[in-house]
C-alpha atoms as a PDB file:
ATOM      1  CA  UNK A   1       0.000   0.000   0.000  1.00  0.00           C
ATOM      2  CA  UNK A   2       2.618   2.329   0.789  1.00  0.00           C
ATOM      3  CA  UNK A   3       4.603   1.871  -2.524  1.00  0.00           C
ATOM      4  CA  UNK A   4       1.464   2.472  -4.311  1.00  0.00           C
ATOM      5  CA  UNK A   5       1.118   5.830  -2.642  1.00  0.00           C
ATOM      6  CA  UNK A   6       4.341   6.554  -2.739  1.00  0.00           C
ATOM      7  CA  UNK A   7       4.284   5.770  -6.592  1.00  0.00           C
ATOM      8  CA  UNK A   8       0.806   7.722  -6.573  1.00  0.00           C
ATOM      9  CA  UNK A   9       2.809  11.072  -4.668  1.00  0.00           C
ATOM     10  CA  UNK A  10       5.410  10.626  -7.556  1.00  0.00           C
ATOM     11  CA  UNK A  11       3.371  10.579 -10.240  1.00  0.00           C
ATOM     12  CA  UNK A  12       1.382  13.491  -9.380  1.00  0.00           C
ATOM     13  CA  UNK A  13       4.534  15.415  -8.213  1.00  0.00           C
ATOM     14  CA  UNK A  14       5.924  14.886 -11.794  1.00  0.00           C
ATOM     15  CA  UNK A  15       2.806  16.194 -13.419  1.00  0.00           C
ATOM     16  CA  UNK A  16       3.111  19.088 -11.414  1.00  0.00           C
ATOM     17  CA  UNK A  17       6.461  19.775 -12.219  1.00  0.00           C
ATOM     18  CA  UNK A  18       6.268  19.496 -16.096  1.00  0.00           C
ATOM     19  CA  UNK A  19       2.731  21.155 -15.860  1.00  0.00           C
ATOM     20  CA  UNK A  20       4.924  24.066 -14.348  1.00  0.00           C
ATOM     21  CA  UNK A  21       7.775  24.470 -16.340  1.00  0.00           C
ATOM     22  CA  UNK A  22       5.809  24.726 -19.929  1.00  0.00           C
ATOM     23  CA  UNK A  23       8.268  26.130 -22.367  1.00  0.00           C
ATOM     24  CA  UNK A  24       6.810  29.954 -23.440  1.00  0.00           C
ATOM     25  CA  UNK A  25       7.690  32.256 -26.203  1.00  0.00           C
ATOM     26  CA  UNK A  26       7.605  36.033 -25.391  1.00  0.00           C
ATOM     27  CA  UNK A  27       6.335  37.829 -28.160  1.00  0.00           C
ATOM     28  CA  UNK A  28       6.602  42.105 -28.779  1.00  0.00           C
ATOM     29  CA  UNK A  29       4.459  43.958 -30.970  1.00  0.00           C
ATOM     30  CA  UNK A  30       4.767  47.328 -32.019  1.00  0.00           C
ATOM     31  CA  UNK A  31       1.788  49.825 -31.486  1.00  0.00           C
ATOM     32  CA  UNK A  32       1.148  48.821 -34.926  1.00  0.00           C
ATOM     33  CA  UNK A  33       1.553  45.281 -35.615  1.00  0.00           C
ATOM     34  CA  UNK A  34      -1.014  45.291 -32.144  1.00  0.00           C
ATOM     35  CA  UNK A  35      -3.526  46.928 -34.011  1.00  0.00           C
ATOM     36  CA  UNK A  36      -3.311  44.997 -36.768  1.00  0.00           C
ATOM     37  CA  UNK A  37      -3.102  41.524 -35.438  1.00  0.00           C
ATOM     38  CA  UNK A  38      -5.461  41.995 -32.303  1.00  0.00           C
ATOM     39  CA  UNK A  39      -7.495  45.665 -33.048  1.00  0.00           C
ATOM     40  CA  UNK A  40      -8.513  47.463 -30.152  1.00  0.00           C
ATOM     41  CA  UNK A  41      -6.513  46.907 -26.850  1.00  0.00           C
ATOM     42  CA  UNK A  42      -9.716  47.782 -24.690  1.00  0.00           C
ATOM     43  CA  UNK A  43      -9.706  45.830 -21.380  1.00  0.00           C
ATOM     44  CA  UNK A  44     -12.094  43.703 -22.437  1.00  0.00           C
ATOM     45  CA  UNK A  45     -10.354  42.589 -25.566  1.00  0.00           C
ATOM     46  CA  UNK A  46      -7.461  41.832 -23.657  1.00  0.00           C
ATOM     47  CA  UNK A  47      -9.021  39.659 -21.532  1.00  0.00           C
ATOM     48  CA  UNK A  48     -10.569  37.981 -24.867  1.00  0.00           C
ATOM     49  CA  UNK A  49      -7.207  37.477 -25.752  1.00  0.00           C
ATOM     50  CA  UNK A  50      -5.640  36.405 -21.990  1.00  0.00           C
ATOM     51  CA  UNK A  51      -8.614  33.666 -22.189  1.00  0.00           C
ATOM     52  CA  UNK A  52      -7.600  31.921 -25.748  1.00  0.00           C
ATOM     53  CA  UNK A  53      -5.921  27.928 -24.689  1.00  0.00           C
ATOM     54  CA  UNK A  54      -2.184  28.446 -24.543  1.00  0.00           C
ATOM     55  CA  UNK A  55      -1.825  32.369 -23.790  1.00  0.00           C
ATOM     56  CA  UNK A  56      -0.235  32.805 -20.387  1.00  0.00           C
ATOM     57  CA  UNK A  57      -0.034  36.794 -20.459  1.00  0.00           C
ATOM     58  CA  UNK A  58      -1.090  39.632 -22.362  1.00  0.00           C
ATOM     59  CA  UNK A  59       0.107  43.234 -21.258  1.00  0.00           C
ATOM     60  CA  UNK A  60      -0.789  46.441 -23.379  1.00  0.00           C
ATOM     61  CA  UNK A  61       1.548  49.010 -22.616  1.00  0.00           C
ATOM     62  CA  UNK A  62       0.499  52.949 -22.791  1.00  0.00           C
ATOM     63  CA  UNK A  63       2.466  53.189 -26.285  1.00  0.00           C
ATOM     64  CA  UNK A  64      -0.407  51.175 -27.678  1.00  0.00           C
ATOM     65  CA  UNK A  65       2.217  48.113 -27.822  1.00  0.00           C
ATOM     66  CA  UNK A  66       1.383  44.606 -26.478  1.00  0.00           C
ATOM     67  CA  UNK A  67       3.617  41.999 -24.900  1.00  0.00           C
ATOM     68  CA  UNK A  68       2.677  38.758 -25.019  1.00  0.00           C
ATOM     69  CA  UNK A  69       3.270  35.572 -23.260  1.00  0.00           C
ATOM     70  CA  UNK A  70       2.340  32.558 -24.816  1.00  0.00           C
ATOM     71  CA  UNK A  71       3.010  28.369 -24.764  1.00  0.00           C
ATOM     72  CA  UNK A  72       5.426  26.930 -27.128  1.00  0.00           C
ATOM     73  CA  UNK A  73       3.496  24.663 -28.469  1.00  0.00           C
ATOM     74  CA  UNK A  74       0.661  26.728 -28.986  1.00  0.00           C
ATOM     75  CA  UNK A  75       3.133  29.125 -31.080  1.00  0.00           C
ATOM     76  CA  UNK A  76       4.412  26.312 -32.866  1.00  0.00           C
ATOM     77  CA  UNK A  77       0.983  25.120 -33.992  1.00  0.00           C
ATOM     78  CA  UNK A  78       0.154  29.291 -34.773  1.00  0.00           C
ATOM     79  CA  UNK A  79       2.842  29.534 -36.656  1.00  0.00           C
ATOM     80  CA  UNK A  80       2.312  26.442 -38.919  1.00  0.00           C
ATOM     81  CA  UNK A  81      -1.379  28.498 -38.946  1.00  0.00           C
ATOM     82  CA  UNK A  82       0.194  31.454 -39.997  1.00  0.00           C
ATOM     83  CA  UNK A  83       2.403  30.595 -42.687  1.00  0.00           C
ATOM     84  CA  UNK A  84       0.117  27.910 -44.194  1.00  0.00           C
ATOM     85  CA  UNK A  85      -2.385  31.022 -44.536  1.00  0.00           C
ATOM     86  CA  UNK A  86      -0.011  33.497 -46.130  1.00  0.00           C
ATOM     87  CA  UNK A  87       1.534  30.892 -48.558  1.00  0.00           C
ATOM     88  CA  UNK A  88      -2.173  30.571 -50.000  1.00  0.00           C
ATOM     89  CA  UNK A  89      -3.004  34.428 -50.016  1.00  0.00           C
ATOM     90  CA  UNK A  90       0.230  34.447 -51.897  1.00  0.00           C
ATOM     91  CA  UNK A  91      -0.532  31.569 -54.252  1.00  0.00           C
ATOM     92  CA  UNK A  92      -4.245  33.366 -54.533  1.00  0.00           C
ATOM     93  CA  UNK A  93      -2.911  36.558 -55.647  1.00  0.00           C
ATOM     94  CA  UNK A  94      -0.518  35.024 -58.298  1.00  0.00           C
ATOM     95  CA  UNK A  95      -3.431  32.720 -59.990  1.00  0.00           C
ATOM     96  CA  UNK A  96      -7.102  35.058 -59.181  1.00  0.00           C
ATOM     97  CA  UNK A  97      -8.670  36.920 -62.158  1.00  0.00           C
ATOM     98  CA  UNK A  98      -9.264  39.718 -59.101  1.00  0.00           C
ATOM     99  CA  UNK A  99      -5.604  40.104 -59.389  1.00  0.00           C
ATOM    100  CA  UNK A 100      -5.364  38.749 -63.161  1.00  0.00           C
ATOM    101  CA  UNK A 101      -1.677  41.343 -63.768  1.00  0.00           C
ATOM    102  CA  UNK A 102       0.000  39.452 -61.177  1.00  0.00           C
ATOM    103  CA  UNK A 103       3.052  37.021 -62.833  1.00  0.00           C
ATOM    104  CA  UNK A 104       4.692  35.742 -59.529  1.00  0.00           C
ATOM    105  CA  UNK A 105       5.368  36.843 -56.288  1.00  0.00           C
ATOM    106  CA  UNK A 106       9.157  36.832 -54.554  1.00  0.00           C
ATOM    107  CA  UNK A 107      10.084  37.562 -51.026  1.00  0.00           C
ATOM    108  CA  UNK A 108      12.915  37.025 -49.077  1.00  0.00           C
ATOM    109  CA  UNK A 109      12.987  34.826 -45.793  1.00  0.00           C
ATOM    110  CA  UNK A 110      12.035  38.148 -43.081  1.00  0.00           C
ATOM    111  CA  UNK A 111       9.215  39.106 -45.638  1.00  0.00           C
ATOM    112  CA  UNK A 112      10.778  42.458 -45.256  1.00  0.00           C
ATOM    113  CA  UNK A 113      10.988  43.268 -49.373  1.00  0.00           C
ATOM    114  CA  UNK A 114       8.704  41.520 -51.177  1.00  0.00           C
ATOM    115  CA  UNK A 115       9.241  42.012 -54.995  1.00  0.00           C
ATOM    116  CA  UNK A 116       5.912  41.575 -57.102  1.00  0.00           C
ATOM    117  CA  UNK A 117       6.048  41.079 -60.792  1.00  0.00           C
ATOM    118  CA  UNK A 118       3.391  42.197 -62.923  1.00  0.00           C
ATOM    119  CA  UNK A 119       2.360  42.345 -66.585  1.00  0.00           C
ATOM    120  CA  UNK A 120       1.973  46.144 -67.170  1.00  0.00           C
ATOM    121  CA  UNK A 121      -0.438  45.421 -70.309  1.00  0.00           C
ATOM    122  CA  UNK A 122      -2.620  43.197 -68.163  1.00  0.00           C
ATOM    123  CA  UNK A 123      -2.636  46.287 -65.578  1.00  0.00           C
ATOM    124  CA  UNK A 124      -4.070  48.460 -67.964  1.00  0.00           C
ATOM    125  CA  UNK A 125      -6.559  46.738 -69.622  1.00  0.00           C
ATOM    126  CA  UNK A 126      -7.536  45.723 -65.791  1.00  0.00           C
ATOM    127  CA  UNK A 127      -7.901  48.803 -64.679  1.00  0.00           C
ATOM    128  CA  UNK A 128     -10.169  49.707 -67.833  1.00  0.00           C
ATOM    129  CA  UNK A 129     -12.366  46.246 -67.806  1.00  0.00           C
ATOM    130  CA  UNK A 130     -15.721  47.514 -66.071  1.00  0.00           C
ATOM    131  CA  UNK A 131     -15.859  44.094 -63.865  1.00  0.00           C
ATOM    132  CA  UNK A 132     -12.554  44.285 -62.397  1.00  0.00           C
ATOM    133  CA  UNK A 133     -12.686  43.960 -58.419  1.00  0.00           C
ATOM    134  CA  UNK A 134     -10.403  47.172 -57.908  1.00  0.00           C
ATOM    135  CA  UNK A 135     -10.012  49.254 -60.827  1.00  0.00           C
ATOM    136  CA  UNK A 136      -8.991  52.267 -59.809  1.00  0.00           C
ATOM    137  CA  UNK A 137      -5.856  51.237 -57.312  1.00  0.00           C
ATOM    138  CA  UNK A 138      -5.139  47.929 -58.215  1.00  0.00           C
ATOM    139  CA  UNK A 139      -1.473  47.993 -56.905  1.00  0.00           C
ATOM    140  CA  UNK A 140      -2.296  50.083 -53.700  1.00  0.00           C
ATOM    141  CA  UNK A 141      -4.711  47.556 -53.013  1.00  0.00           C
ATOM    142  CA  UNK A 142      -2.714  44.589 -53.618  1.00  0.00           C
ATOM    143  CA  UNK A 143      -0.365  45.578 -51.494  1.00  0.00           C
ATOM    144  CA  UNK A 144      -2.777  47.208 -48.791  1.00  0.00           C
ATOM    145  CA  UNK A 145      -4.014  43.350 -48.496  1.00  0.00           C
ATOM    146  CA  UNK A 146      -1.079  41.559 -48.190  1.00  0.00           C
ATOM    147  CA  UNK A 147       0.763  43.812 -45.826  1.00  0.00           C
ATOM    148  CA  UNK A 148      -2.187  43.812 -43.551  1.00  0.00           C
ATOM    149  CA  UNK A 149      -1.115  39.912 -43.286  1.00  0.00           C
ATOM    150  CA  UNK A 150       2.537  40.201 -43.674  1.00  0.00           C
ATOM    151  CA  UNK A 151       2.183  42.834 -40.867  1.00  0.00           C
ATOM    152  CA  UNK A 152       0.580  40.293 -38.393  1.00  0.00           C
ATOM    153  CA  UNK A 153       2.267  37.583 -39.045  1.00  0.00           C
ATOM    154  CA  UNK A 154       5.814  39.565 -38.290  1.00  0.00           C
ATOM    155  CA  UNK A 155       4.413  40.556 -35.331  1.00  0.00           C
ATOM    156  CA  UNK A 156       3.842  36.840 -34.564  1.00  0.00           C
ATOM    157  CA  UNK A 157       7.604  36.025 -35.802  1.00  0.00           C
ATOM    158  CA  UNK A 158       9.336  38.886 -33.572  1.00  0.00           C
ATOM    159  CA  UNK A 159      10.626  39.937 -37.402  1.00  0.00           C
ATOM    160  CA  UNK A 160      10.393  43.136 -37.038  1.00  0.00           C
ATOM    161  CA  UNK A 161       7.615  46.106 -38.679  1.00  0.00           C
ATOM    162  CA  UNK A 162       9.565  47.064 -42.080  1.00  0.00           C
ATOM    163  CA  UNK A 163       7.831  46.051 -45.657  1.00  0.00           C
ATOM    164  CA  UNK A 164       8.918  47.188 -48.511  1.00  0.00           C
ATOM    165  CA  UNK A 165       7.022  46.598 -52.016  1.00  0.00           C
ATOM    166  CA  UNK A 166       8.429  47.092 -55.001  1.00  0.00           C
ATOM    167  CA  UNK A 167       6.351  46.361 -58.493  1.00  0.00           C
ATOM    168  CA  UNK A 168       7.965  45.422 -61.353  1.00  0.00           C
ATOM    169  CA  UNK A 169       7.134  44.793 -64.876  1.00  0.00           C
ATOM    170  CA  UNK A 170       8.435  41.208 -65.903  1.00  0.00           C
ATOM    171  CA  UNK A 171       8.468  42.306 -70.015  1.00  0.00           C
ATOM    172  CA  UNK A 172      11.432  45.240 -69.228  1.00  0.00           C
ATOM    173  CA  UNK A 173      12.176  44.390 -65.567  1.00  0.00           C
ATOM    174  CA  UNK A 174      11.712  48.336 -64.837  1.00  0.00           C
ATOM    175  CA  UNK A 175      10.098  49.405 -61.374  1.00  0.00           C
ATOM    176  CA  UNK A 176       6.462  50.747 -61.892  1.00  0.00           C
ATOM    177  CA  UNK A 177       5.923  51.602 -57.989  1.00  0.00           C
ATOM    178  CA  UNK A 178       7.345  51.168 -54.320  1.00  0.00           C
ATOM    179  CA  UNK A 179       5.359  51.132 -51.180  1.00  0.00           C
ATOM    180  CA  UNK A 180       7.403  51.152 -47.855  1.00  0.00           C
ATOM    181  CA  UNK A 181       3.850  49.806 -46.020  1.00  0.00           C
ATOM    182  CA  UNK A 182       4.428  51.330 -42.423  1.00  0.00           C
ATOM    183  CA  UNK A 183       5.191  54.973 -44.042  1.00  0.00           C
ATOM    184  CA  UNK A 184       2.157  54.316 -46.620  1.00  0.00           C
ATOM    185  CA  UNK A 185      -0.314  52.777 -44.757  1.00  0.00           C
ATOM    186  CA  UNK A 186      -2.734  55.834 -43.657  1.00  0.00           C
ATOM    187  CA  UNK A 187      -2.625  56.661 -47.854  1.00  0.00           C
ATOM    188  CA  UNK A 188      -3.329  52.759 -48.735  1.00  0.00           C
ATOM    189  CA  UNK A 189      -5.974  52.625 -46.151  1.00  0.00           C
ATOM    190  CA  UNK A 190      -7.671  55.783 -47.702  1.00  0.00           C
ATOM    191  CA  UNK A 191      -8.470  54.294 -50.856  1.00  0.00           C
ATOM    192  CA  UNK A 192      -9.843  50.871 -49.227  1.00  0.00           C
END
């Protein structure tokens, strides 16, 4: 009887221990990646958030930032989430008819400069054809839609705030237009 207990007292002490030391990622988002990913940082929203399985601790700081406290397995698994989603918003916008001038897109591993390669002719008879989804700022809204995501999910990646678009033409590899997303966001999210 005893060595059942005492087998019982281990068990649950070992439980305990590894229930207690779950490995956690700290995550820091900037005023604006918090806005983005979670919108507004009222107290009630951060409880929402505090109460979602695997998120130890959620502090807004007075800068409008958020720090965030969360399992590492639940990160892992968000993560997988994340990039699963942006790999098929990215494989959406290179084979839609909403975004029918796209030819491919490229980014490097921080998605930090993502290079988008378009077929000027297509642009222009898109922006003329009366059933196009976003005639009159196809490229501004392109790019307003993506960094929205690409925002978030560097928030989620602690890899840092900076995007920078630059649209090319694939026929004469010439730049058409640049966005640097943080600096143009206000103007992009005018037109949406």
């Amino acid at each position: 009887m005893r060595k059942k207990m005492s087998l019982v007292m281990l068990i649950i002490s070992v439980l305990t221990i590894s229930a207690c030391s779950k490995k956690t990622v700290e995550l820091k988002f900037s005023p604006f990646q918090a806005k983005l990913s979670f919108g507004d940082l009222s107290d009630e929203r951060i409880e929402e958030i505090r109460k979602q399985d695997g998120y130890i601790d959620v502090k807004a700081n007075e800068n409008k930032s958020l720090d965030l406290t969360i399992e590492e397995e639940t990160y892992k698994e968000l993560m997988k989430s994340l990039n699963y989603e942006l790999s098929k918003i990215i494989e959406y916008m290179e084979s839609s008819e909403d975004y029918g001038f796209i030819e491919k897109i490229e980014y490097d591993e921080e998605y930090s400069k993502i290079q988008i390669f378009i077929n000027e002719n297509e642009l222009e008879k898109y922006k003329k054809d009366p059933n196009s989804k976003f005639p009159k700022a196809p490229l501004e809204n392109m790019v307003f839609s993506l960094g929205r995501v690409l925002s978030a999910y560097k928030g989620f990646a602690n890899k840092g705030e900076d995007i920078n678009f630059v649209i090319i033409d694939l026929k004469s590899n010439n730049t058409v237009k640049e966005f640097e997303f943080l600096k143009d966001y206000n103007d992009l999210l005018n037109l949406n």
